[in-house]
C-alpha atoms as a PDB file:
ATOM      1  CA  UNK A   1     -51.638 -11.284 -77.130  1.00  0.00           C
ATOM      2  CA  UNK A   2     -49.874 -14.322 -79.178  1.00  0.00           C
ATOM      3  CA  UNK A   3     -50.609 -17.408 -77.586  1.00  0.00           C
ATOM      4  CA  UNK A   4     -47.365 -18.201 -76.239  1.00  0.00           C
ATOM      5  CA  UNK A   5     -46.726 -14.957 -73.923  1.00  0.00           C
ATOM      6  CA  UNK A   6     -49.742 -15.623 -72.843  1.00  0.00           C
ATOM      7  CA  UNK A   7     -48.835 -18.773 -71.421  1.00  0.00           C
ATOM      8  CA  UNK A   8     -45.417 -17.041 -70.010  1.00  0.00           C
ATOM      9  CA  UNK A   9     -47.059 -14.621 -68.238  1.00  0.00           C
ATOM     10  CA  UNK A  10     -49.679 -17.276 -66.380  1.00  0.00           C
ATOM     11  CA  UNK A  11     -46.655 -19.349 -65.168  1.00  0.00           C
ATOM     12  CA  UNK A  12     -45.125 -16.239 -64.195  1.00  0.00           C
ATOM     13  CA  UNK A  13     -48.344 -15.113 -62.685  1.00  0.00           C
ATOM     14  CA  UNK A  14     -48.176 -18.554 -60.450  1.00  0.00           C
ATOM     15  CA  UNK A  15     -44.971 -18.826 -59.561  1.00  0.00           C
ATOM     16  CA  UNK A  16     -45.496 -14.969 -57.771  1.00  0.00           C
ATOM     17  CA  UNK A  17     -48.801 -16.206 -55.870  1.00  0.00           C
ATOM     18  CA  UNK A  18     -47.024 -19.261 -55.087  1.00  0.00           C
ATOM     19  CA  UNK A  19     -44.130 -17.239 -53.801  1.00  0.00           C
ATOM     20  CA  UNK A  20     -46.766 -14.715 -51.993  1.00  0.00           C
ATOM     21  CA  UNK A  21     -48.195 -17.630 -50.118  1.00  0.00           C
ATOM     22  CA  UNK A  22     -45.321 -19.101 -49.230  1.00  0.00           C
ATOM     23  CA  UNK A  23     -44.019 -15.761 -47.139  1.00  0.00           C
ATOM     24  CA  UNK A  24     -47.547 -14.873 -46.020  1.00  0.00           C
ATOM     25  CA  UNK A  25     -47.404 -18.612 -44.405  1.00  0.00           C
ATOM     26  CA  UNK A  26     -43.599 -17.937 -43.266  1.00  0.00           C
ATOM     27  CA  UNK A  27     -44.775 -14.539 -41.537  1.00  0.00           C
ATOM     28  CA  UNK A  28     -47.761 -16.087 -39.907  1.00  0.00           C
ATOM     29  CA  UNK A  29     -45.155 -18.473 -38.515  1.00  0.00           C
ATOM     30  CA  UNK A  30     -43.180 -16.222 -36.683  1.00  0.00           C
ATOM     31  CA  UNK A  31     -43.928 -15.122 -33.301  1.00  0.00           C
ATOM     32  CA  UNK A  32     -45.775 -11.383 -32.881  1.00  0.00           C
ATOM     33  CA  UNK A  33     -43.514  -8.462 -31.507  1.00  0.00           C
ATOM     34  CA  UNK A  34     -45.510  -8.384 -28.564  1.00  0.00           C
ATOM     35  CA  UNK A  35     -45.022 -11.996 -27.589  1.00  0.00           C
ATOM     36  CA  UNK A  36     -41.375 -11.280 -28.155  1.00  0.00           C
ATOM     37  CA  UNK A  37     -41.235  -8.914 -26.328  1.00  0.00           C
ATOM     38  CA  UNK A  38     -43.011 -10.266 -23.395  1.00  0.00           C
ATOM     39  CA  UNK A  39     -40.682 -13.596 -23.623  1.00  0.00           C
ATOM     40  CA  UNK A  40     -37.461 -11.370 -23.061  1.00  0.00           C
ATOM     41  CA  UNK A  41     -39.420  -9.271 -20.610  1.00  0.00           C
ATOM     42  CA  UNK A  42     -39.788 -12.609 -18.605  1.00  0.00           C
ATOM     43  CA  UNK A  43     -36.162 -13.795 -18.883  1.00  0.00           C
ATOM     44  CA  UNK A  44     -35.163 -10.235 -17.989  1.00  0.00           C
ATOM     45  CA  UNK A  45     -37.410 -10.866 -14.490  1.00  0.00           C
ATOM     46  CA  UNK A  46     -36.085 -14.386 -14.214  1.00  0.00           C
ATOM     47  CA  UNK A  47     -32.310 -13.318 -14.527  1.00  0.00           C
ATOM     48  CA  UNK A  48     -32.868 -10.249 -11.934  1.00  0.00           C
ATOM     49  CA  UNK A  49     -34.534 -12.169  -9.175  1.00  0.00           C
ATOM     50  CA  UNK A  50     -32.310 -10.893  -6.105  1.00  0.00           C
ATOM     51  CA  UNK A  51     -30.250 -13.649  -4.295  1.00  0.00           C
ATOM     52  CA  UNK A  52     -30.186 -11.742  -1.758  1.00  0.00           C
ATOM     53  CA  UNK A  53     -32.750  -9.241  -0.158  1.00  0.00           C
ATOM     54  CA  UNK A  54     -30.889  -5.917  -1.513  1.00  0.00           C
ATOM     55  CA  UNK A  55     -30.763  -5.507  -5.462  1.00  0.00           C
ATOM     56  CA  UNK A  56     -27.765  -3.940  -6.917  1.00  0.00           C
ATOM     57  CA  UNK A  57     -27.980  -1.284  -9.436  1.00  0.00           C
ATOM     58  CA  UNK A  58     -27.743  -3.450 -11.946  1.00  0.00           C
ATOM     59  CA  UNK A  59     -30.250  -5.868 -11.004  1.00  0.00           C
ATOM     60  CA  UNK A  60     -32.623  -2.725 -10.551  1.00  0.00           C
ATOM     61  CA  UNK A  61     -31.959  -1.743 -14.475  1.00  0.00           C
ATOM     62  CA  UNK A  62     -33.088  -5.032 -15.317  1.00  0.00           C
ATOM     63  CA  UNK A  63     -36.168  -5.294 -13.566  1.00  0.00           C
ATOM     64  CA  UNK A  64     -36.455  -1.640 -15.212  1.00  0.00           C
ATOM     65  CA  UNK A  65     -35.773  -2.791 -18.773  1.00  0.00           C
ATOM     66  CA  UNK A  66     -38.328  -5.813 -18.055  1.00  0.00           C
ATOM     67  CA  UNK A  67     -41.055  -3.831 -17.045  1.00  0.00           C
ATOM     68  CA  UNK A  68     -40.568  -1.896 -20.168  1.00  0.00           C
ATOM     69  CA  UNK A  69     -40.411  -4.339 -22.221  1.00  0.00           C
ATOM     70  CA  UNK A  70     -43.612  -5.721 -20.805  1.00  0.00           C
ATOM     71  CA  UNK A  71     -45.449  -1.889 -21.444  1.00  0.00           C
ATOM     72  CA  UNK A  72     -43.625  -2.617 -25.031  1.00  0.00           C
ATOM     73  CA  UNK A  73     -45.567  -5.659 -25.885  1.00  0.00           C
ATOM     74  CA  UNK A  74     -48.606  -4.229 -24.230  1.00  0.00           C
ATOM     75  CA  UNK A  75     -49.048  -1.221 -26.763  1.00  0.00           C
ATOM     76  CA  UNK A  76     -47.847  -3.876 -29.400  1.00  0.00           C
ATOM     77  CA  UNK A  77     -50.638  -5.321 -29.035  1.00  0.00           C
ATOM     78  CA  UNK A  78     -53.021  -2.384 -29.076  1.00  0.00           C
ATOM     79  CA  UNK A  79     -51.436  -1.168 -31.747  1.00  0.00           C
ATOM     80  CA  UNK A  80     -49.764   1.825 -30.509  1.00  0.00           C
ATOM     81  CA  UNK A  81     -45.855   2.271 -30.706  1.00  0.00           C
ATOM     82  CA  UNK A  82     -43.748   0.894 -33.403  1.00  0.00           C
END
C-alpha cells in the first residue's frame, strides 16, 4: 500500500475511534431507562396524591400508570422487557 493511502486511512482510522469515544462517553451520560422510568413513575405518584380522601378515576389511572412504570424500571434493570 503506497505510502500516502496509508496515511489516509490512519487519519481516517482516528477520526472513527475518536468519533466512537465520543458517543460511547455521550451514551454513558444519559440516564438508564430504568431510572427514567422510575423518575416519571415518581412524578406520576406526586401528581396523584388525593386532596381529598376519595380518588377520582383519574387519579386512580395514575397511581395505576405509576406503579407500572415502577414494575417497568424494575425488569429494566434485570434485564427483562424491552
Amino acid at each position: 500500500m503506497p505510502e500516502r493511502a496509508a496515511a489516509v486511512i490512519g487519519r481516517a482510522l482516528g477520526d472513527l475511534v475518536a468519533e466512537v469515544e465520543r458517543l460511547r462517553a455521550e451514551l454513558a451520560a444519559r440516564p438508564t431507562r430504568a431510572e427514567v422510568l422510575r423518575a416519571e413513575a415518581a412524578w406520576l405518584r406526586e401528581i396523584a396524591t388525593p386532596i381529598t380522601r376519595e380518588r377520582s378515576e383519574h387519579e386512580r389511572g395514575q397511581m395505576y400508570a405509576a406503579e407500572r412504570m415502577a414494575q417497568r424500571a424494575d425488569d429494566a434493570e434485570r434485564g427483562e422487557g424491552r
